[in-house]
PDB file of N, CA and C in Angstrom:
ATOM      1  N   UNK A   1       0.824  -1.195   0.000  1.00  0.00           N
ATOM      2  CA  UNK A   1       0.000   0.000   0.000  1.00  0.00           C
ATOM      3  C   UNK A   1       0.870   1.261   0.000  1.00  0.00           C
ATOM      4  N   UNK A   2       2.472   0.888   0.922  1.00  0.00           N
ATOM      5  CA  UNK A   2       2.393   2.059   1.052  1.00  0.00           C
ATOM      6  C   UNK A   2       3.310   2.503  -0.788  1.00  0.00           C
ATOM      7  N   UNK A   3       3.344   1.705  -1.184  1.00  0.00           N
ATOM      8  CA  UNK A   3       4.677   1.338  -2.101  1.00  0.00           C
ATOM      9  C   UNK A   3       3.597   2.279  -3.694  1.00  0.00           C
ATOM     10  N   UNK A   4       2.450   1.846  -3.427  1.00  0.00           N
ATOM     11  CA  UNK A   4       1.374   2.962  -4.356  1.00  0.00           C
ATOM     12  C   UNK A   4       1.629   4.183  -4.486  1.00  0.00           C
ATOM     13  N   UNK A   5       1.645   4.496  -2.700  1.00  0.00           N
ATOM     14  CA  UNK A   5       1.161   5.998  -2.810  1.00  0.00           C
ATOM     15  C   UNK A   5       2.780   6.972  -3.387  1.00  0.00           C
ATOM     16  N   UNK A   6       3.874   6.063  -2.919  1.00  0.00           N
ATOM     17  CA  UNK A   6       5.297   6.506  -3.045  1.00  0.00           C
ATOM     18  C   UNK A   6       5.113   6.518  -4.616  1.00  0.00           C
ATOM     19  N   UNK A   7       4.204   5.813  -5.345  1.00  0.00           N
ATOM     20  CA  UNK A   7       4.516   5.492  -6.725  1.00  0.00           C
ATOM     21  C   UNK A   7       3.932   6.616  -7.961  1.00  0.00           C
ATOM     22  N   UNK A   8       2.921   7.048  -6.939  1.00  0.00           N
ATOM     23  CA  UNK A   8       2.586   8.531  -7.576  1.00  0.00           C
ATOM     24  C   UNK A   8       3.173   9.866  -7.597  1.00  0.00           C
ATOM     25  N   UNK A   9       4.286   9.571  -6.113  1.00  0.00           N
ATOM     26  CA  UNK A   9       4.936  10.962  -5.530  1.00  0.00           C
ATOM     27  C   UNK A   9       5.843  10.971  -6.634  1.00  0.00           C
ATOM     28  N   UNK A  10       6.643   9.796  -6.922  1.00  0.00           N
ATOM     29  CA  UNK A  10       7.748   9.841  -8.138  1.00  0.00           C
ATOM     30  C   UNK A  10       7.150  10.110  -9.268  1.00  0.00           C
ATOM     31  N   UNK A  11       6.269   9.640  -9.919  1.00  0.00           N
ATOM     32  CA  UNK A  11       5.814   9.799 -10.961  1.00  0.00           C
ATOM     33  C   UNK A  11       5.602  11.325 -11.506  1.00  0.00           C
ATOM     34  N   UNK A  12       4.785  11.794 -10.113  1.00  0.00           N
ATOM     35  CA  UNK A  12       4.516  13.612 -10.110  1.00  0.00           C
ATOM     36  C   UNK A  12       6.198  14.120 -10.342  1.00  0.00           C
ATOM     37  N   UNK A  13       7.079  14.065  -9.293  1.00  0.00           N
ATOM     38  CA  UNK A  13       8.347  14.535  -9.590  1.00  0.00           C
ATOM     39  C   UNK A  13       9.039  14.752 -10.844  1.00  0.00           C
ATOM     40  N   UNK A  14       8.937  12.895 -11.651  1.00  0.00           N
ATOM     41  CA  UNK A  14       9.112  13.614 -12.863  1.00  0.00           C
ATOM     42  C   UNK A  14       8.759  14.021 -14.044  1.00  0.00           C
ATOM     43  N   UNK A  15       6.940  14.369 -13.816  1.00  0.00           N
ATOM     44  CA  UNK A  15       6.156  14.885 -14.163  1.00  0.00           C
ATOM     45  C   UNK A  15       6.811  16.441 -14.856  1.00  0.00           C
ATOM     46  N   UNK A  16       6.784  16.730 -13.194  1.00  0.00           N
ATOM     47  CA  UNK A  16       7.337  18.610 -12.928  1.00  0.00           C
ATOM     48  C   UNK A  16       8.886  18.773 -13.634  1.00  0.00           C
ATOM     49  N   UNK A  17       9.684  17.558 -13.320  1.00  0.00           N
ATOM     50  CA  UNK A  17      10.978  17.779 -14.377  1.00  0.00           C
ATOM     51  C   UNK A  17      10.631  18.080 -15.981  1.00  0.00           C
ATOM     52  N   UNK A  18       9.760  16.905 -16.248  1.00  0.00           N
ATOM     53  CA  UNK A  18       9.558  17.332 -17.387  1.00  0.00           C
ATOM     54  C   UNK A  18       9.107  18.606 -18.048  1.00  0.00           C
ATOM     55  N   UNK A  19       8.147  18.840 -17.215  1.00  0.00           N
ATOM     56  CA  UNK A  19       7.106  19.915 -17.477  1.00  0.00           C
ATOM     57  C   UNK A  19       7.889  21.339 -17.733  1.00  0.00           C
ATOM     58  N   UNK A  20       9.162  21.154 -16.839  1.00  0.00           N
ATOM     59  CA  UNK A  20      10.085  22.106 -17.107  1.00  0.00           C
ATOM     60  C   UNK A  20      10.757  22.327 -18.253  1.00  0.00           C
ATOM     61  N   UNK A  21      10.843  21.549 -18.609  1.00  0.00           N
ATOM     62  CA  UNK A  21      11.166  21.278 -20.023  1.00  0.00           C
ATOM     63  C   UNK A  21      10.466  21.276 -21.556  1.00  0.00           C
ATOM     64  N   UNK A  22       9.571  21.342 -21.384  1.00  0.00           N
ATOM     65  CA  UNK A  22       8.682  21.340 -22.555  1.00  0.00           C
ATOM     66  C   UNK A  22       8.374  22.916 -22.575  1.00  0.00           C
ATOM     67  N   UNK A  23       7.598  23.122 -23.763  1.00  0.00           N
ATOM     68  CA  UNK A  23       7.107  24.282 -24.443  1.00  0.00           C
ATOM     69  C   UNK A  23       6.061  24.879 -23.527  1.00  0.00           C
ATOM     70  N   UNK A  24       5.292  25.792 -22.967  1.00  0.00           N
ATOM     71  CA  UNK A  24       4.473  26.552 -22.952  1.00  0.00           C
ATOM     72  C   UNK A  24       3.043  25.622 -23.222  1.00  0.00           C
ATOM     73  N   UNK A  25       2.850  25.750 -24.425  1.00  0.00           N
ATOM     74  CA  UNK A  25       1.774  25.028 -24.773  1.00  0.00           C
ATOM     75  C   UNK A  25       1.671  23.087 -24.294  1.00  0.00           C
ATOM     76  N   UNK A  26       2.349  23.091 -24.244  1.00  0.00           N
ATOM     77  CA  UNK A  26       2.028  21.514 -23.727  1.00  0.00           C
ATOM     78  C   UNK A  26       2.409  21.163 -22.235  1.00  0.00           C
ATOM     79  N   UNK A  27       2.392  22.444 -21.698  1.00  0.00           N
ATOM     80  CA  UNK A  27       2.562  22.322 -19.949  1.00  0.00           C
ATOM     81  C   UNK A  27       0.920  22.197 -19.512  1.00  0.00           C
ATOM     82  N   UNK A  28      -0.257  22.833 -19.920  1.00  0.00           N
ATOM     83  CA  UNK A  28      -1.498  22.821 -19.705  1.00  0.00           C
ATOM     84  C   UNK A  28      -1.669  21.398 -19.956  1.00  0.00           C
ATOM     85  N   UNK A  29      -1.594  20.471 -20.658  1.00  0.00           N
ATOM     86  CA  UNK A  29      -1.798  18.731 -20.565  1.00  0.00           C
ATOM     87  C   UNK A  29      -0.794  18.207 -19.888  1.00  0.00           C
ATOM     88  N   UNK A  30       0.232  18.997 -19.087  1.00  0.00           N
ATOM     89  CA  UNK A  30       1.393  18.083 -18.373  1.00  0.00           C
ATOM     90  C   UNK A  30       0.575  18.586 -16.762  1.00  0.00           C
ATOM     91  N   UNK A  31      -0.170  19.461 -16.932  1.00  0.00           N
ATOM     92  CA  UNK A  31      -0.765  20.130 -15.164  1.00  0.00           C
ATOM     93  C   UNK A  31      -1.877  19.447 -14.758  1.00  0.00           C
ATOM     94  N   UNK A  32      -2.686  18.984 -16.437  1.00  0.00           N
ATOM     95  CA  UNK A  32      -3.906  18.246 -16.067  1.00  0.00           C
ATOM     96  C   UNK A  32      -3.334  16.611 -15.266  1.00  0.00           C
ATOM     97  N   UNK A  33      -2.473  16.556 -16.030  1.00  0.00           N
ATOM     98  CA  UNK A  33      -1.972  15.258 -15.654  1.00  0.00           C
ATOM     99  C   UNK A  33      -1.632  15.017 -14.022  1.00  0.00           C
ATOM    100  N   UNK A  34      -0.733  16.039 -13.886  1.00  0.00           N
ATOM    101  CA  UNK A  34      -0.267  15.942 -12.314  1.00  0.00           C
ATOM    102  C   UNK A  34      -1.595  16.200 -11.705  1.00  0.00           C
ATOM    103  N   UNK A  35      -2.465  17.147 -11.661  1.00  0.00           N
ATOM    104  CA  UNK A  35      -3.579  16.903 -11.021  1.00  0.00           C
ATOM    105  C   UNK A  35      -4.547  15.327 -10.697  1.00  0.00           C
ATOM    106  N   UNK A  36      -4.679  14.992 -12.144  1.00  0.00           N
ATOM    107  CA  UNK A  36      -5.080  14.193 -11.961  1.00  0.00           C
ATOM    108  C   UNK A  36      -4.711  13.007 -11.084  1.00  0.00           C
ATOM    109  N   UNK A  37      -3.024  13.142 -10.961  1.00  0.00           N
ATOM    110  CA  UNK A  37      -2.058  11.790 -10.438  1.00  0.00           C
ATOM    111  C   UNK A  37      -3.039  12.316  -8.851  1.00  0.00           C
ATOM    112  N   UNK A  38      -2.785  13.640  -8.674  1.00  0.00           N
ATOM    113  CA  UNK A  38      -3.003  14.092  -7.080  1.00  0.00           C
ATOM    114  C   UNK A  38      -4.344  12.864  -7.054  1.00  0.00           C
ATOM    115  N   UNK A  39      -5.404  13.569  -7.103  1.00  0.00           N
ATOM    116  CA  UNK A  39      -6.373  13.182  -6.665  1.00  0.00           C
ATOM    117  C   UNK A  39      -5.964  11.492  -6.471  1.00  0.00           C
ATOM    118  N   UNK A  40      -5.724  10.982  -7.432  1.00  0.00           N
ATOM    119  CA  UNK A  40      -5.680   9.144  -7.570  1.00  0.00           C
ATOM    120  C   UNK A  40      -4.746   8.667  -6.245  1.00  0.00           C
ATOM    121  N   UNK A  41      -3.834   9.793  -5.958  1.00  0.00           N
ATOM    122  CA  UNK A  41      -2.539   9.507  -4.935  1.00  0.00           C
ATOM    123  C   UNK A  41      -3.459  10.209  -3.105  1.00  0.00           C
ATOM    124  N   UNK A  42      -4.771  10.915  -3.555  1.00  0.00           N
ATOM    125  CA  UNK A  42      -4.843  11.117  -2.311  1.00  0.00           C
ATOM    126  C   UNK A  42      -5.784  10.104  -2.440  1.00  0.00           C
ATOM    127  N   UNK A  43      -6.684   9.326  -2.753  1.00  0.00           N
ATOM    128  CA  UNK A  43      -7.376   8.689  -2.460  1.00  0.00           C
ATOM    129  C   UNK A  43      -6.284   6.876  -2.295  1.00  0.00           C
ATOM    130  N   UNK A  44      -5.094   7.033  -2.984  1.00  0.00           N
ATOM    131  CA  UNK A  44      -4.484   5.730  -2.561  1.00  0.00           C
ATOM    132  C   UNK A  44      -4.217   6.307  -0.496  1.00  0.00           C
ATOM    133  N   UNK A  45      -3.536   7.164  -0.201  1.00  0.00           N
ATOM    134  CA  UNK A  45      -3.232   8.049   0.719  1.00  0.00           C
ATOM    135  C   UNK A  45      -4.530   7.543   1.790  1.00  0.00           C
ATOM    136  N   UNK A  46      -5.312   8.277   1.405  1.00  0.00           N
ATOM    137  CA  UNK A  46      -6.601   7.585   2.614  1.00  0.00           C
ATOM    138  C   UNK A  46      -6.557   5.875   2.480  1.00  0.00           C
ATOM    139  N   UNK A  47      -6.911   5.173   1.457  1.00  0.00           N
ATOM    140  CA  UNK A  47      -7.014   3.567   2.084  1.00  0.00           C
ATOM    141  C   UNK A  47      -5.492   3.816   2.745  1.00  0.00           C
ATOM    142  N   UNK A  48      -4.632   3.754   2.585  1.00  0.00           N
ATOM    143  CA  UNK A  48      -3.292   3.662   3.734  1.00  0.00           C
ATOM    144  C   UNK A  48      -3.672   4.006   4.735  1.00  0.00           C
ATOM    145  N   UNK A  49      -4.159   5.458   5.257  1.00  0.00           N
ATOM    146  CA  UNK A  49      -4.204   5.797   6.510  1.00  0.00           C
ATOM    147  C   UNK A  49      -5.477   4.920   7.171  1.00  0.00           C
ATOM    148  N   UNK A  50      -6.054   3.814   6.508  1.00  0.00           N
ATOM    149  CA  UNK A  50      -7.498   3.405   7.233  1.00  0.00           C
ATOM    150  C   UNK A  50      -6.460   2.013   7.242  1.00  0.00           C
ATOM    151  N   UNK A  51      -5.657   1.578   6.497  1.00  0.00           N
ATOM    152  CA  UNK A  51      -4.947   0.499   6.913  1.00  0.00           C
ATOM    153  C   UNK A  51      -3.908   0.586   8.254  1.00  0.00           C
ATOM    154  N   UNK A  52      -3.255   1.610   8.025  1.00  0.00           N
ATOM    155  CA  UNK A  52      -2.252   2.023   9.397  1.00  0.00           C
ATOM    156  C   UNK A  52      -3.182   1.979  10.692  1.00  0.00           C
ATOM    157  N   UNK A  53      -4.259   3.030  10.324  1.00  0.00           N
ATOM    158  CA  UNK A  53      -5.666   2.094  11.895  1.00  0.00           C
ATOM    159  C   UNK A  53      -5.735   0.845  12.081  1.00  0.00           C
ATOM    160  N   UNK A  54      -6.146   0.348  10.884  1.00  0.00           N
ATOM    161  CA  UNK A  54      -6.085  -1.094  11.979  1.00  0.00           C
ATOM    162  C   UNK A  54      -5.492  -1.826  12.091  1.00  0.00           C
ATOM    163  N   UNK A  55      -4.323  -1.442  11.689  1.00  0.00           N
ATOM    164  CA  UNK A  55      -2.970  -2.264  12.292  1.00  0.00           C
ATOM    165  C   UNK A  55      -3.084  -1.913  13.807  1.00  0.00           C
ATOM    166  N   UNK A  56      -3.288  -0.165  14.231  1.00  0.00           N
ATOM    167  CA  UNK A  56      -2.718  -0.143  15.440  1.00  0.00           C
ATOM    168  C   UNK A  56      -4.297  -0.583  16.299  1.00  0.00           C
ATOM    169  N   UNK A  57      -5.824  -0.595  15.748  1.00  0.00           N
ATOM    170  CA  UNK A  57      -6.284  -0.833  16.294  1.00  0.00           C
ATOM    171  C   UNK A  57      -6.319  -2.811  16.400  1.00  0.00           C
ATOM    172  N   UNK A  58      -6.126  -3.459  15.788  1.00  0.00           N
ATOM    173  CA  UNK A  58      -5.700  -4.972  15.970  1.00  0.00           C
ATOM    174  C   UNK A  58      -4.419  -5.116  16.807  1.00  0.00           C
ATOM    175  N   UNK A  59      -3.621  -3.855  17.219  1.00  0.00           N
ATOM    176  CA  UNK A  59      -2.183  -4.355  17.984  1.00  0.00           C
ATOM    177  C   UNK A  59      -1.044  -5.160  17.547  1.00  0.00           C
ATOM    178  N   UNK A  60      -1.572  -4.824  15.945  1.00  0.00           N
ATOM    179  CA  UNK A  60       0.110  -5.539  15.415  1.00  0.00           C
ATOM    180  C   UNK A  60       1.497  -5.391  15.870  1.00  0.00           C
ATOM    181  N   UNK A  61       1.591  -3.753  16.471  1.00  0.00           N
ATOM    182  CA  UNK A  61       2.993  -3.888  16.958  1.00  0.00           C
ATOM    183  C   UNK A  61       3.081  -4.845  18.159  1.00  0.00           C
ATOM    184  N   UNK A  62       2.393  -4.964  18.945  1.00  0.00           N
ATOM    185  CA  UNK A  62       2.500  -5.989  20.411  1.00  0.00           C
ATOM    186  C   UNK A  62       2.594  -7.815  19.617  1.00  0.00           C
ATOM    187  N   UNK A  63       1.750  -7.690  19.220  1.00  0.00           N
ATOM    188  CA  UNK A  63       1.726  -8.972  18.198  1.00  0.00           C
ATOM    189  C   UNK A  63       2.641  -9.601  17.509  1.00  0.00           C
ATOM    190  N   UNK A  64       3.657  -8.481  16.817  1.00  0.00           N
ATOM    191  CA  UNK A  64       4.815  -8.582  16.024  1.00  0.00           C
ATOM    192  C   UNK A  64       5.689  -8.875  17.031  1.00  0.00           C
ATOM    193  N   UNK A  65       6.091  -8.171  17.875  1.00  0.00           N
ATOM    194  CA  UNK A  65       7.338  -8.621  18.834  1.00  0.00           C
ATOM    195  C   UNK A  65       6.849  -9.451  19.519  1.00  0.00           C
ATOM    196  N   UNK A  66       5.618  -9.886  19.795  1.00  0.00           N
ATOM    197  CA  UNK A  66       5.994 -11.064  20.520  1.00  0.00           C
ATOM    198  C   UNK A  66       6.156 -12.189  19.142  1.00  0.00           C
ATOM    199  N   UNK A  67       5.784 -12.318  18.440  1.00  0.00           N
ATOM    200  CA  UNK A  67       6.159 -13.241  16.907  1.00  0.00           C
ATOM    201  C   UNK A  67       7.746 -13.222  17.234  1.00  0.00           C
ATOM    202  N   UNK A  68       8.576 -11.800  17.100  1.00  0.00           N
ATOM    203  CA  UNK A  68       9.871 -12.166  17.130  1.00  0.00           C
ATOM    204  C   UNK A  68      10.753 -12.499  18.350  1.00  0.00           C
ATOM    205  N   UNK A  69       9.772 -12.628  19.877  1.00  0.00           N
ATOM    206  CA  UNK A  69      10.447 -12.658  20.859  1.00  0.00           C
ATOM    207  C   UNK A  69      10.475 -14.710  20.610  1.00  0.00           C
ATOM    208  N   UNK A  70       9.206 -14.752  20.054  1.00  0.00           N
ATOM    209  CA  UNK A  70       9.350 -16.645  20.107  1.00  0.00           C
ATOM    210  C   UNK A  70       9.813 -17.106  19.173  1.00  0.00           C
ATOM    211  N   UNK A  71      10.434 -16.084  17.930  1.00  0.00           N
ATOM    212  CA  UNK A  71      11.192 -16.649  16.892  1.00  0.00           C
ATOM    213  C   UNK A  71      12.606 -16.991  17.152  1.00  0.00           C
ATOM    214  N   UNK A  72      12.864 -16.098  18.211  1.00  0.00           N
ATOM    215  CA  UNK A  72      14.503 -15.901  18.727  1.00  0.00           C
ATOM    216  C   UNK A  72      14.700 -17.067  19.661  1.00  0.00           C
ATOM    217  N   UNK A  73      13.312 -17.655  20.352  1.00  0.00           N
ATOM    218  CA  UNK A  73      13.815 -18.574  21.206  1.00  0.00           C
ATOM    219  C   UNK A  73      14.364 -19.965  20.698  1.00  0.00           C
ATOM    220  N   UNK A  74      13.696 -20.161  19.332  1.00  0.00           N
ATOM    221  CA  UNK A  74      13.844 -21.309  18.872  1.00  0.00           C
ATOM    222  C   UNK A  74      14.762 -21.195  18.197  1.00  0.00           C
TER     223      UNK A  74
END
């Protein structure tokens, strides 16, 4: 999940490199674009933050170390 939302941040980045680079006229279809990435990257952005809840509301971190406190014993 979280590997999505990182996948739009790059994408935008070199979006804006590019965008720097091109003409005038074809920056207005390089802005629609990054907009558009936004929206798709905030809505990946929310399912993450409703996944990071219930990790902490299920107690995965307590869960996890004890997984690795009985992995170490054996």
């Amino acid at each position: 999940m979280l590997g999505g939302v990182r996948d739009y941040d790059v994408m935008r980045d070199a979006l804006l490199a590019y965008r720097a680079t091109r003409p005038d006229t074809e920056r207005q279809a390089i802005n629609r674009m990054i907009s558009q990435l936004r929206i798709e990257r905030d809505a990946r952005r929310a399912d993450l933050l409703v996944f990071f809840k219930r990790l902490d509301d299920e107690r995965f971190d307590v869960r996890f170390r004890g997984f690795l406190a009985e992995s170490s014993i054996g």
